[in-house]
N, C-alpha and C. Protein backbone atom coordinates (compact mmCIF):
# COMPACT_ATOMS: atom_id res chain seq x y z
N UNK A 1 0.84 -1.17 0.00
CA UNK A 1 0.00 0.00 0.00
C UNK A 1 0.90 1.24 0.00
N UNK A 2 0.51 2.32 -0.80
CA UNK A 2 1.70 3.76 -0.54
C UNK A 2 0.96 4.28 0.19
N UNK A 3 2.15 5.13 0.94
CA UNK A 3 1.69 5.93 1.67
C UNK A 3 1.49 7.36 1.33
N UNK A 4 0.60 8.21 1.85
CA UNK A 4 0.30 9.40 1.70
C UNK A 4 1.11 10.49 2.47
N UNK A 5 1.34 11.48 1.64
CA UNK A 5 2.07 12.54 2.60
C UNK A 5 1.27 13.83 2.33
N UNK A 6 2.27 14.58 2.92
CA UNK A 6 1.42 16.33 2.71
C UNK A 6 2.45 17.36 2.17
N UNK A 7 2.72 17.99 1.39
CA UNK A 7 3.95 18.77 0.75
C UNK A 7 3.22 20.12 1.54
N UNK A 8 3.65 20.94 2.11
CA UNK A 8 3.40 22.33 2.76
C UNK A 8 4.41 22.99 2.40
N UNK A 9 4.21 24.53 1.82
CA UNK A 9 4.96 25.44 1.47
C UNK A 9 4.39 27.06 1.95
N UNK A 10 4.88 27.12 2.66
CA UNK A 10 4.21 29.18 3.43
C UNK A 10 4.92 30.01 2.49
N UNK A 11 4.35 30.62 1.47
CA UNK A 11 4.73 31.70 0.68
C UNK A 11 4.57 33.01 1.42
N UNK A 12 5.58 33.76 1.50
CA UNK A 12 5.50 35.56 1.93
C UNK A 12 5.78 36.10 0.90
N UNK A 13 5.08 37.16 0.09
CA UNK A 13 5.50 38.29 -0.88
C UNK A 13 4.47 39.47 -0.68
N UNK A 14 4.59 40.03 -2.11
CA UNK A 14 3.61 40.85 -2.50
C UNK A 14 3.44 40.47 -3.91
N UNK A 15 2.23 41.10 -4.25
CA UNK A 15 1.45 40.49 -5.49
C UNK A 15 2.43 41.21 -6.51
N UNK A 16 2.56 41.15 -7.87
CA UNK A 16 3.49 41.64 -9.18
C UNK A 16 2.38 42.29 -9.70
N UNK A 17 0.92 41.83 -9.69
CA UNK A 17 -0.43 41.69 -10.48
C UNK A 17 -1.26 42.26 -10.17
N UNK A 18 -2.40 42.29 -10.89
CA UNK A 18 -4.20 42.15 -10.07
C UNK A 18 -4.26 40.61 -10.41
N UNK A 19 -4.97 40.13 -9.80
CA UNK A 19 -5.31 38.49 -9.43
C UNK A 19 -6.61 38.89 -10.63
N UNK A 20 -6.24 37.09 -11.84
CA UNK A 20 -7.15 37.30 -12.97
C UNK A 20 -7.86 36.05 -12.67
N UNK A 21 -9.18 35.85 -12.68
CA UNK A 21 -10.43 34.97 -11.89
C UNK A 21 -11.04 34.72 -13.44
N UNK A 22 -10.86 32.86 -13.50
CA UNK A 22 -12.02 32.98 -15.27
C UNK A 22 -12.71 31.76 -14.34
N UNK A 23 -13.64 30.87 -14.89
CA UNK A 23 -14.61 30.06 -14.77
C UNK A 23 -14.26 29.30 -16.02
N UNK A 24 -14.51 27.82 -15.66
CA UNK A 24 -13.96 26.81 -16.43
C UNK A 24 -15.52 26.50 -16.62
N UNK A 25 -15.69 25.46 -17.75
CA UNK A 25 -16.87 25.41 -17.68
C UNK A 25 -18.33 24.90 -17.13
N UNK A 26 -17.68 24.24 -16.44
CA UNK A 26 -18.84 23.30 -15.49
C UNK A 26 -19.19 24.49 -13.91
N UNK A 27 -18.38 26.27 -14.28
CA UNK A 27 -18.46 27.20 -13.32
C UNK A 27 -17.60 27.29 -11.97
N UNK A 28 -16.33 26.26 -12.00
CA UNK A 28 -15.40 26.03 -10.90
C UNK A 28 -14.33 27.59 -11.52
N UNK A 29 -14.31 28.37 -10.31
CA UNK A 29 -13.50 29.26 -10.32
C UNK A 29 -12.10 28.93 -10.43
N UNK A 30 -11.26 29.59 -11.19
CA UNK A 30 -9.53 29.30 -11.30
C UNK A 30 -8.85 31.34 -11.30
N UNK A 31 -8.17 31.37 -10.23
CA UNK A 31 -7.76 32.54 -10.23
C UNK A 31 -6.23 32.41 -9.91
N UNK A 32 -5.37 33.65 -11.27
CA UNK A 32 -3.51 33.28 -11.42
C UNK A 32 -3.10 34.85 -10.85
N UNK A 33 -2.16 34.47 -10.26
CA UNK A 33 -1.47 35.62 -9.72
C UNK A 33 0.26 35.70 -9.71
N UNK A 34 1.16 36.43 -10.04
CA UNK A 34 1.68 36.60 -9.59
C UNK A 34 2.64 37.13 -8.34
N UNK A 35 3.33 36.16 -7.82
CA UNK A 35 3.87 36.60 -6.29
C UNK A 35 5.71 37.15 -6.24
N UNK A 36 5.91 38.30 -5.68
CA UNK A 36 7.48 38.35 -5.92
C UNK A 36 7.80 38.17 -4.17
N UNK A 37 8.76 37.24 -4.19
CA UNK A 37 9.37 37.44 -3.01
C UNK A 37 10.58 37.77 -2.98
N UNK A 38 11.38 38.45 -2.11
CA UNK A 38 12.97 39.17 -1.87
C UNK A 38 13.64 38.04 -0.95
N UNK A 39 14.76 38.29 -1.01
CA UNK A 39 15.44 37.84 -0.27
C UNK A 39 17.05 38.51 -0.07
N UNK A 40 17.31 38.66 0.86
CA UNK A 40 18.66 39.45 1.04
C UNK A 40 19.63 38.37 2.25
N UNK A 41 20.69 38.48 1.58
CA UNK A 41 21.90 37.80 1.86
C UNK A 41 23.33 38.98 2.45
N UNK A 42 24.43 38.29 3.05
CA UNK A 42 26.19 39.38 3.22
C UNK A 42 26.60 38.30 2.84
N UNK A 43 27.50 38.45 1.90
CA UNK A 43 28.50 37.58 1.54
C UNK A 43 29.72 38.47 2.20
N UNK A 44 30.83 37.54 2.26
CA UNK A 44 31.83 37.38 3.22
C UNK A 44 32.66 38.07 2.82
N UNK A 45 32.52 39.42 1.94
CA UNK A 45 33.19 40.83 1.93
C UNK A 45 32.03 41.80 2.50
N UNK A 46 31.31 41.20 3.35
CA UNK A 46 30.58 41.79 4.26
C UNK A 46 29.56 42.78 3.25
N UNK A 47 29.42 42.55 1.91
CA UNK A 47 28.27 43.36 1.36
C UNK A 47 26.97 42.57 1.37
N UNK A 48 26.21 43.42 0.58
CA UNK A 48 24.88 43.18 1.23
C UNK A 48 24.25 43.14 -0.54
N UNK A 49 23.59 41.83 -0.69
CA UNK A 49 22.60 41.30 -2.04
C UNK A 49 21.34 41.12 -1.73
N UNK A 50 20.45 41.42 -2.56
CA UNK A 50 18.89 41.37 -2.47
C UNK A 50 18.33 40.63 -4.07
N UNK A 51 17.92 39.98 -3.97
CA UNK A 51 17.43 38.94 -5.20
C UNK A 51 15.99 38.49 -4.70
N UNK A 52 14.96 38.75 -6.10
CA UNK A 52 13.77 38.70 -6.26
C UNK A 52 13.44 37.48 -6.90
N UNK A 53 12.69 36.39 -6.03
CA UNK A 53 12.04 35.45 -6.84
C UNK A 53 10.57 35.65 -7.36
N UNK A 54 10.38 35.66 -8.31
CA UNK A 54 8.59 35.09 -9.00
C UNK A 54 8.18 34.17 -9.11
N UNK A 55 6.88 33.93 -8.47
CA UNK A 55 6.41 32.51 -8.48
C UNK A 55 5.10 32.57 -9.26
N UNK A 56 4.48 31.97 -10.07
CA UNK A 56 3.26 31.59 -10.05
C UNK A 56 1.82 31.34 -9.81
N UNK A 57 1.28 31.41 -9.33
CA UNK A 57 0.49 30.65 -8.41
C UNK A 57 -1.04 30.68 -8.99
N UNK A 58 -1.49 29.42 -8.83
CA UNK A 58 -2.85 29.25 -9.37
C UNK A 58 -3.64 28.86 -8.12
N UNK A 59 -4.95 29.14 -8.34
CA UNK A 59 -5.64 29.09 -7.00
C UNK A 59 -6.99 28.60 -7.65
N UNK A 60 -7.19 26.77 -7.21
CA UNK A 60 -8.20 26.45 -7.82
C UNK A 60 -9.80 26.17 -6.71
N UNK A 61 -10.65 26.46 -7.22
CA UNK A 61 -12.13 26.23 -6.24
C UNK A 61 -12.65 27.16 -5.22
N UNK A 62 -11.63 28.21 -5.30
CA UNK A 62 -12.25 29.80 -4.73
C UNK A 62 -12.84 30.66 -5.27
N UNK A 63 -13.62 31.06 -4.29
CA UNK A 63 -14.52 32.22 -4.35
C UNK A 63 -13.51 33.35 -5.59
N UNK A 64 -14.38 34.19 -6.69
CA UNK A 64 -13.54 35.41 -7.02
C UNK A 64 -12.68 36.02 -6.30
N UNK A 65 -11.46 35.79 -6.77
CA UNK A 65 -10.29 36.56 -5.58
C UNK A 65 -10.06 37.74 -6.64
N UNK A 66 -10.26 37.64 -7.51
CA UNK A 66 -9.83 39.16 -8.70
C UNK A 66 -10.51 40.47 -7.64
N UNK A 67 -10.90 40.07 -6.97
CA UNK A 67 -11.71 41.17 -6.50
C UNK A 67 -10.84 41.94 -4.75
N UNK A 68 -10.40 40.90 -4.20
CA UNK A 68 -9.40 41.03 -3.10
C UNK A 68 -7.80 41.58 -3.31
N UNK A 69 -7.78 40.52 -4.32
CA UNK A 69 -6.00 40.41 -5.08
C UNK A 69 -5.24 41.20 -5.66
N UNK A 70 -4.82 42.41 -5.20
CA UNK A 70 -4.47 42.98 -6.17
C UNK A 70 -3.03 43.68 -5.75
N UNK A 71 -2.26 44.27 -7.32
CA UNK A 71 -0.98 44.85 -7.25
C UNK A 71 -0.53 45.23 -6.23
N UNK A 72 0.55 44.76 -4.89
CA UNK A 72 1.46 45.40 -3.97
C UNK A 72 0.89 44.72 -2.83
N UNK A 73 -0.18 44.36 -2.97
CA UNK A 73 -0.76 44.08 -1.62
C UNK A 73 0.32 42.51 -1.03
N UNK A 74 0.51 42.43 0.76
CA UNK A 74 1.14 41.68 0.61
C UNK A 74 0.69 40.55 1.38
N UNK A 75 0.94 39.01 0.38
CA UNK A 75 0.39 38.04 0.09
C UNK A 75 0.82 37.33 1.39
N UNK A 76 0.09 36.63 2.09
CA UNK A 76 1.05 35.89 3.58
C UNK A 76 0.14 34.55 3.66
């Protein structure tokens, strides 16, 4: 028998976007957003780097979020 697990991931950013909400056709909501998160590092000449990841993110079986979601706001 396999076993089941749970993959968990806590995203922190702010949105890149407005959050875009379509309806598939049987009326199940699908809403895409983009998320930027920062991250800052010292490397060992003691300066200081900041690097931006973008992620993706699809959000399936919710309520209209186009309406909550939008540019800057930050995503937790």
């Amino acid at each position: 028998m396999a076993e089941r697990s749970v993959n968990k991931a806590i995203l922190l950013g702010r949105l890149g976007s407005d959050a875009e909400t379509r309806f598939t056709q049987n009326g199940t909501p699908v809403s895409r957003v983009s998320l930027a998160m920062n991250r800052q590092w010292t490397d060992s000449d003691k300066q200081v780097h900041e690097e931006t990841d973008w992620m993706s993110i699809v959000i399936w079986n919710k309520e209209n979020l186009a309406t909550y979601l939008t540019k800057g706001n930050q995503l937790s």
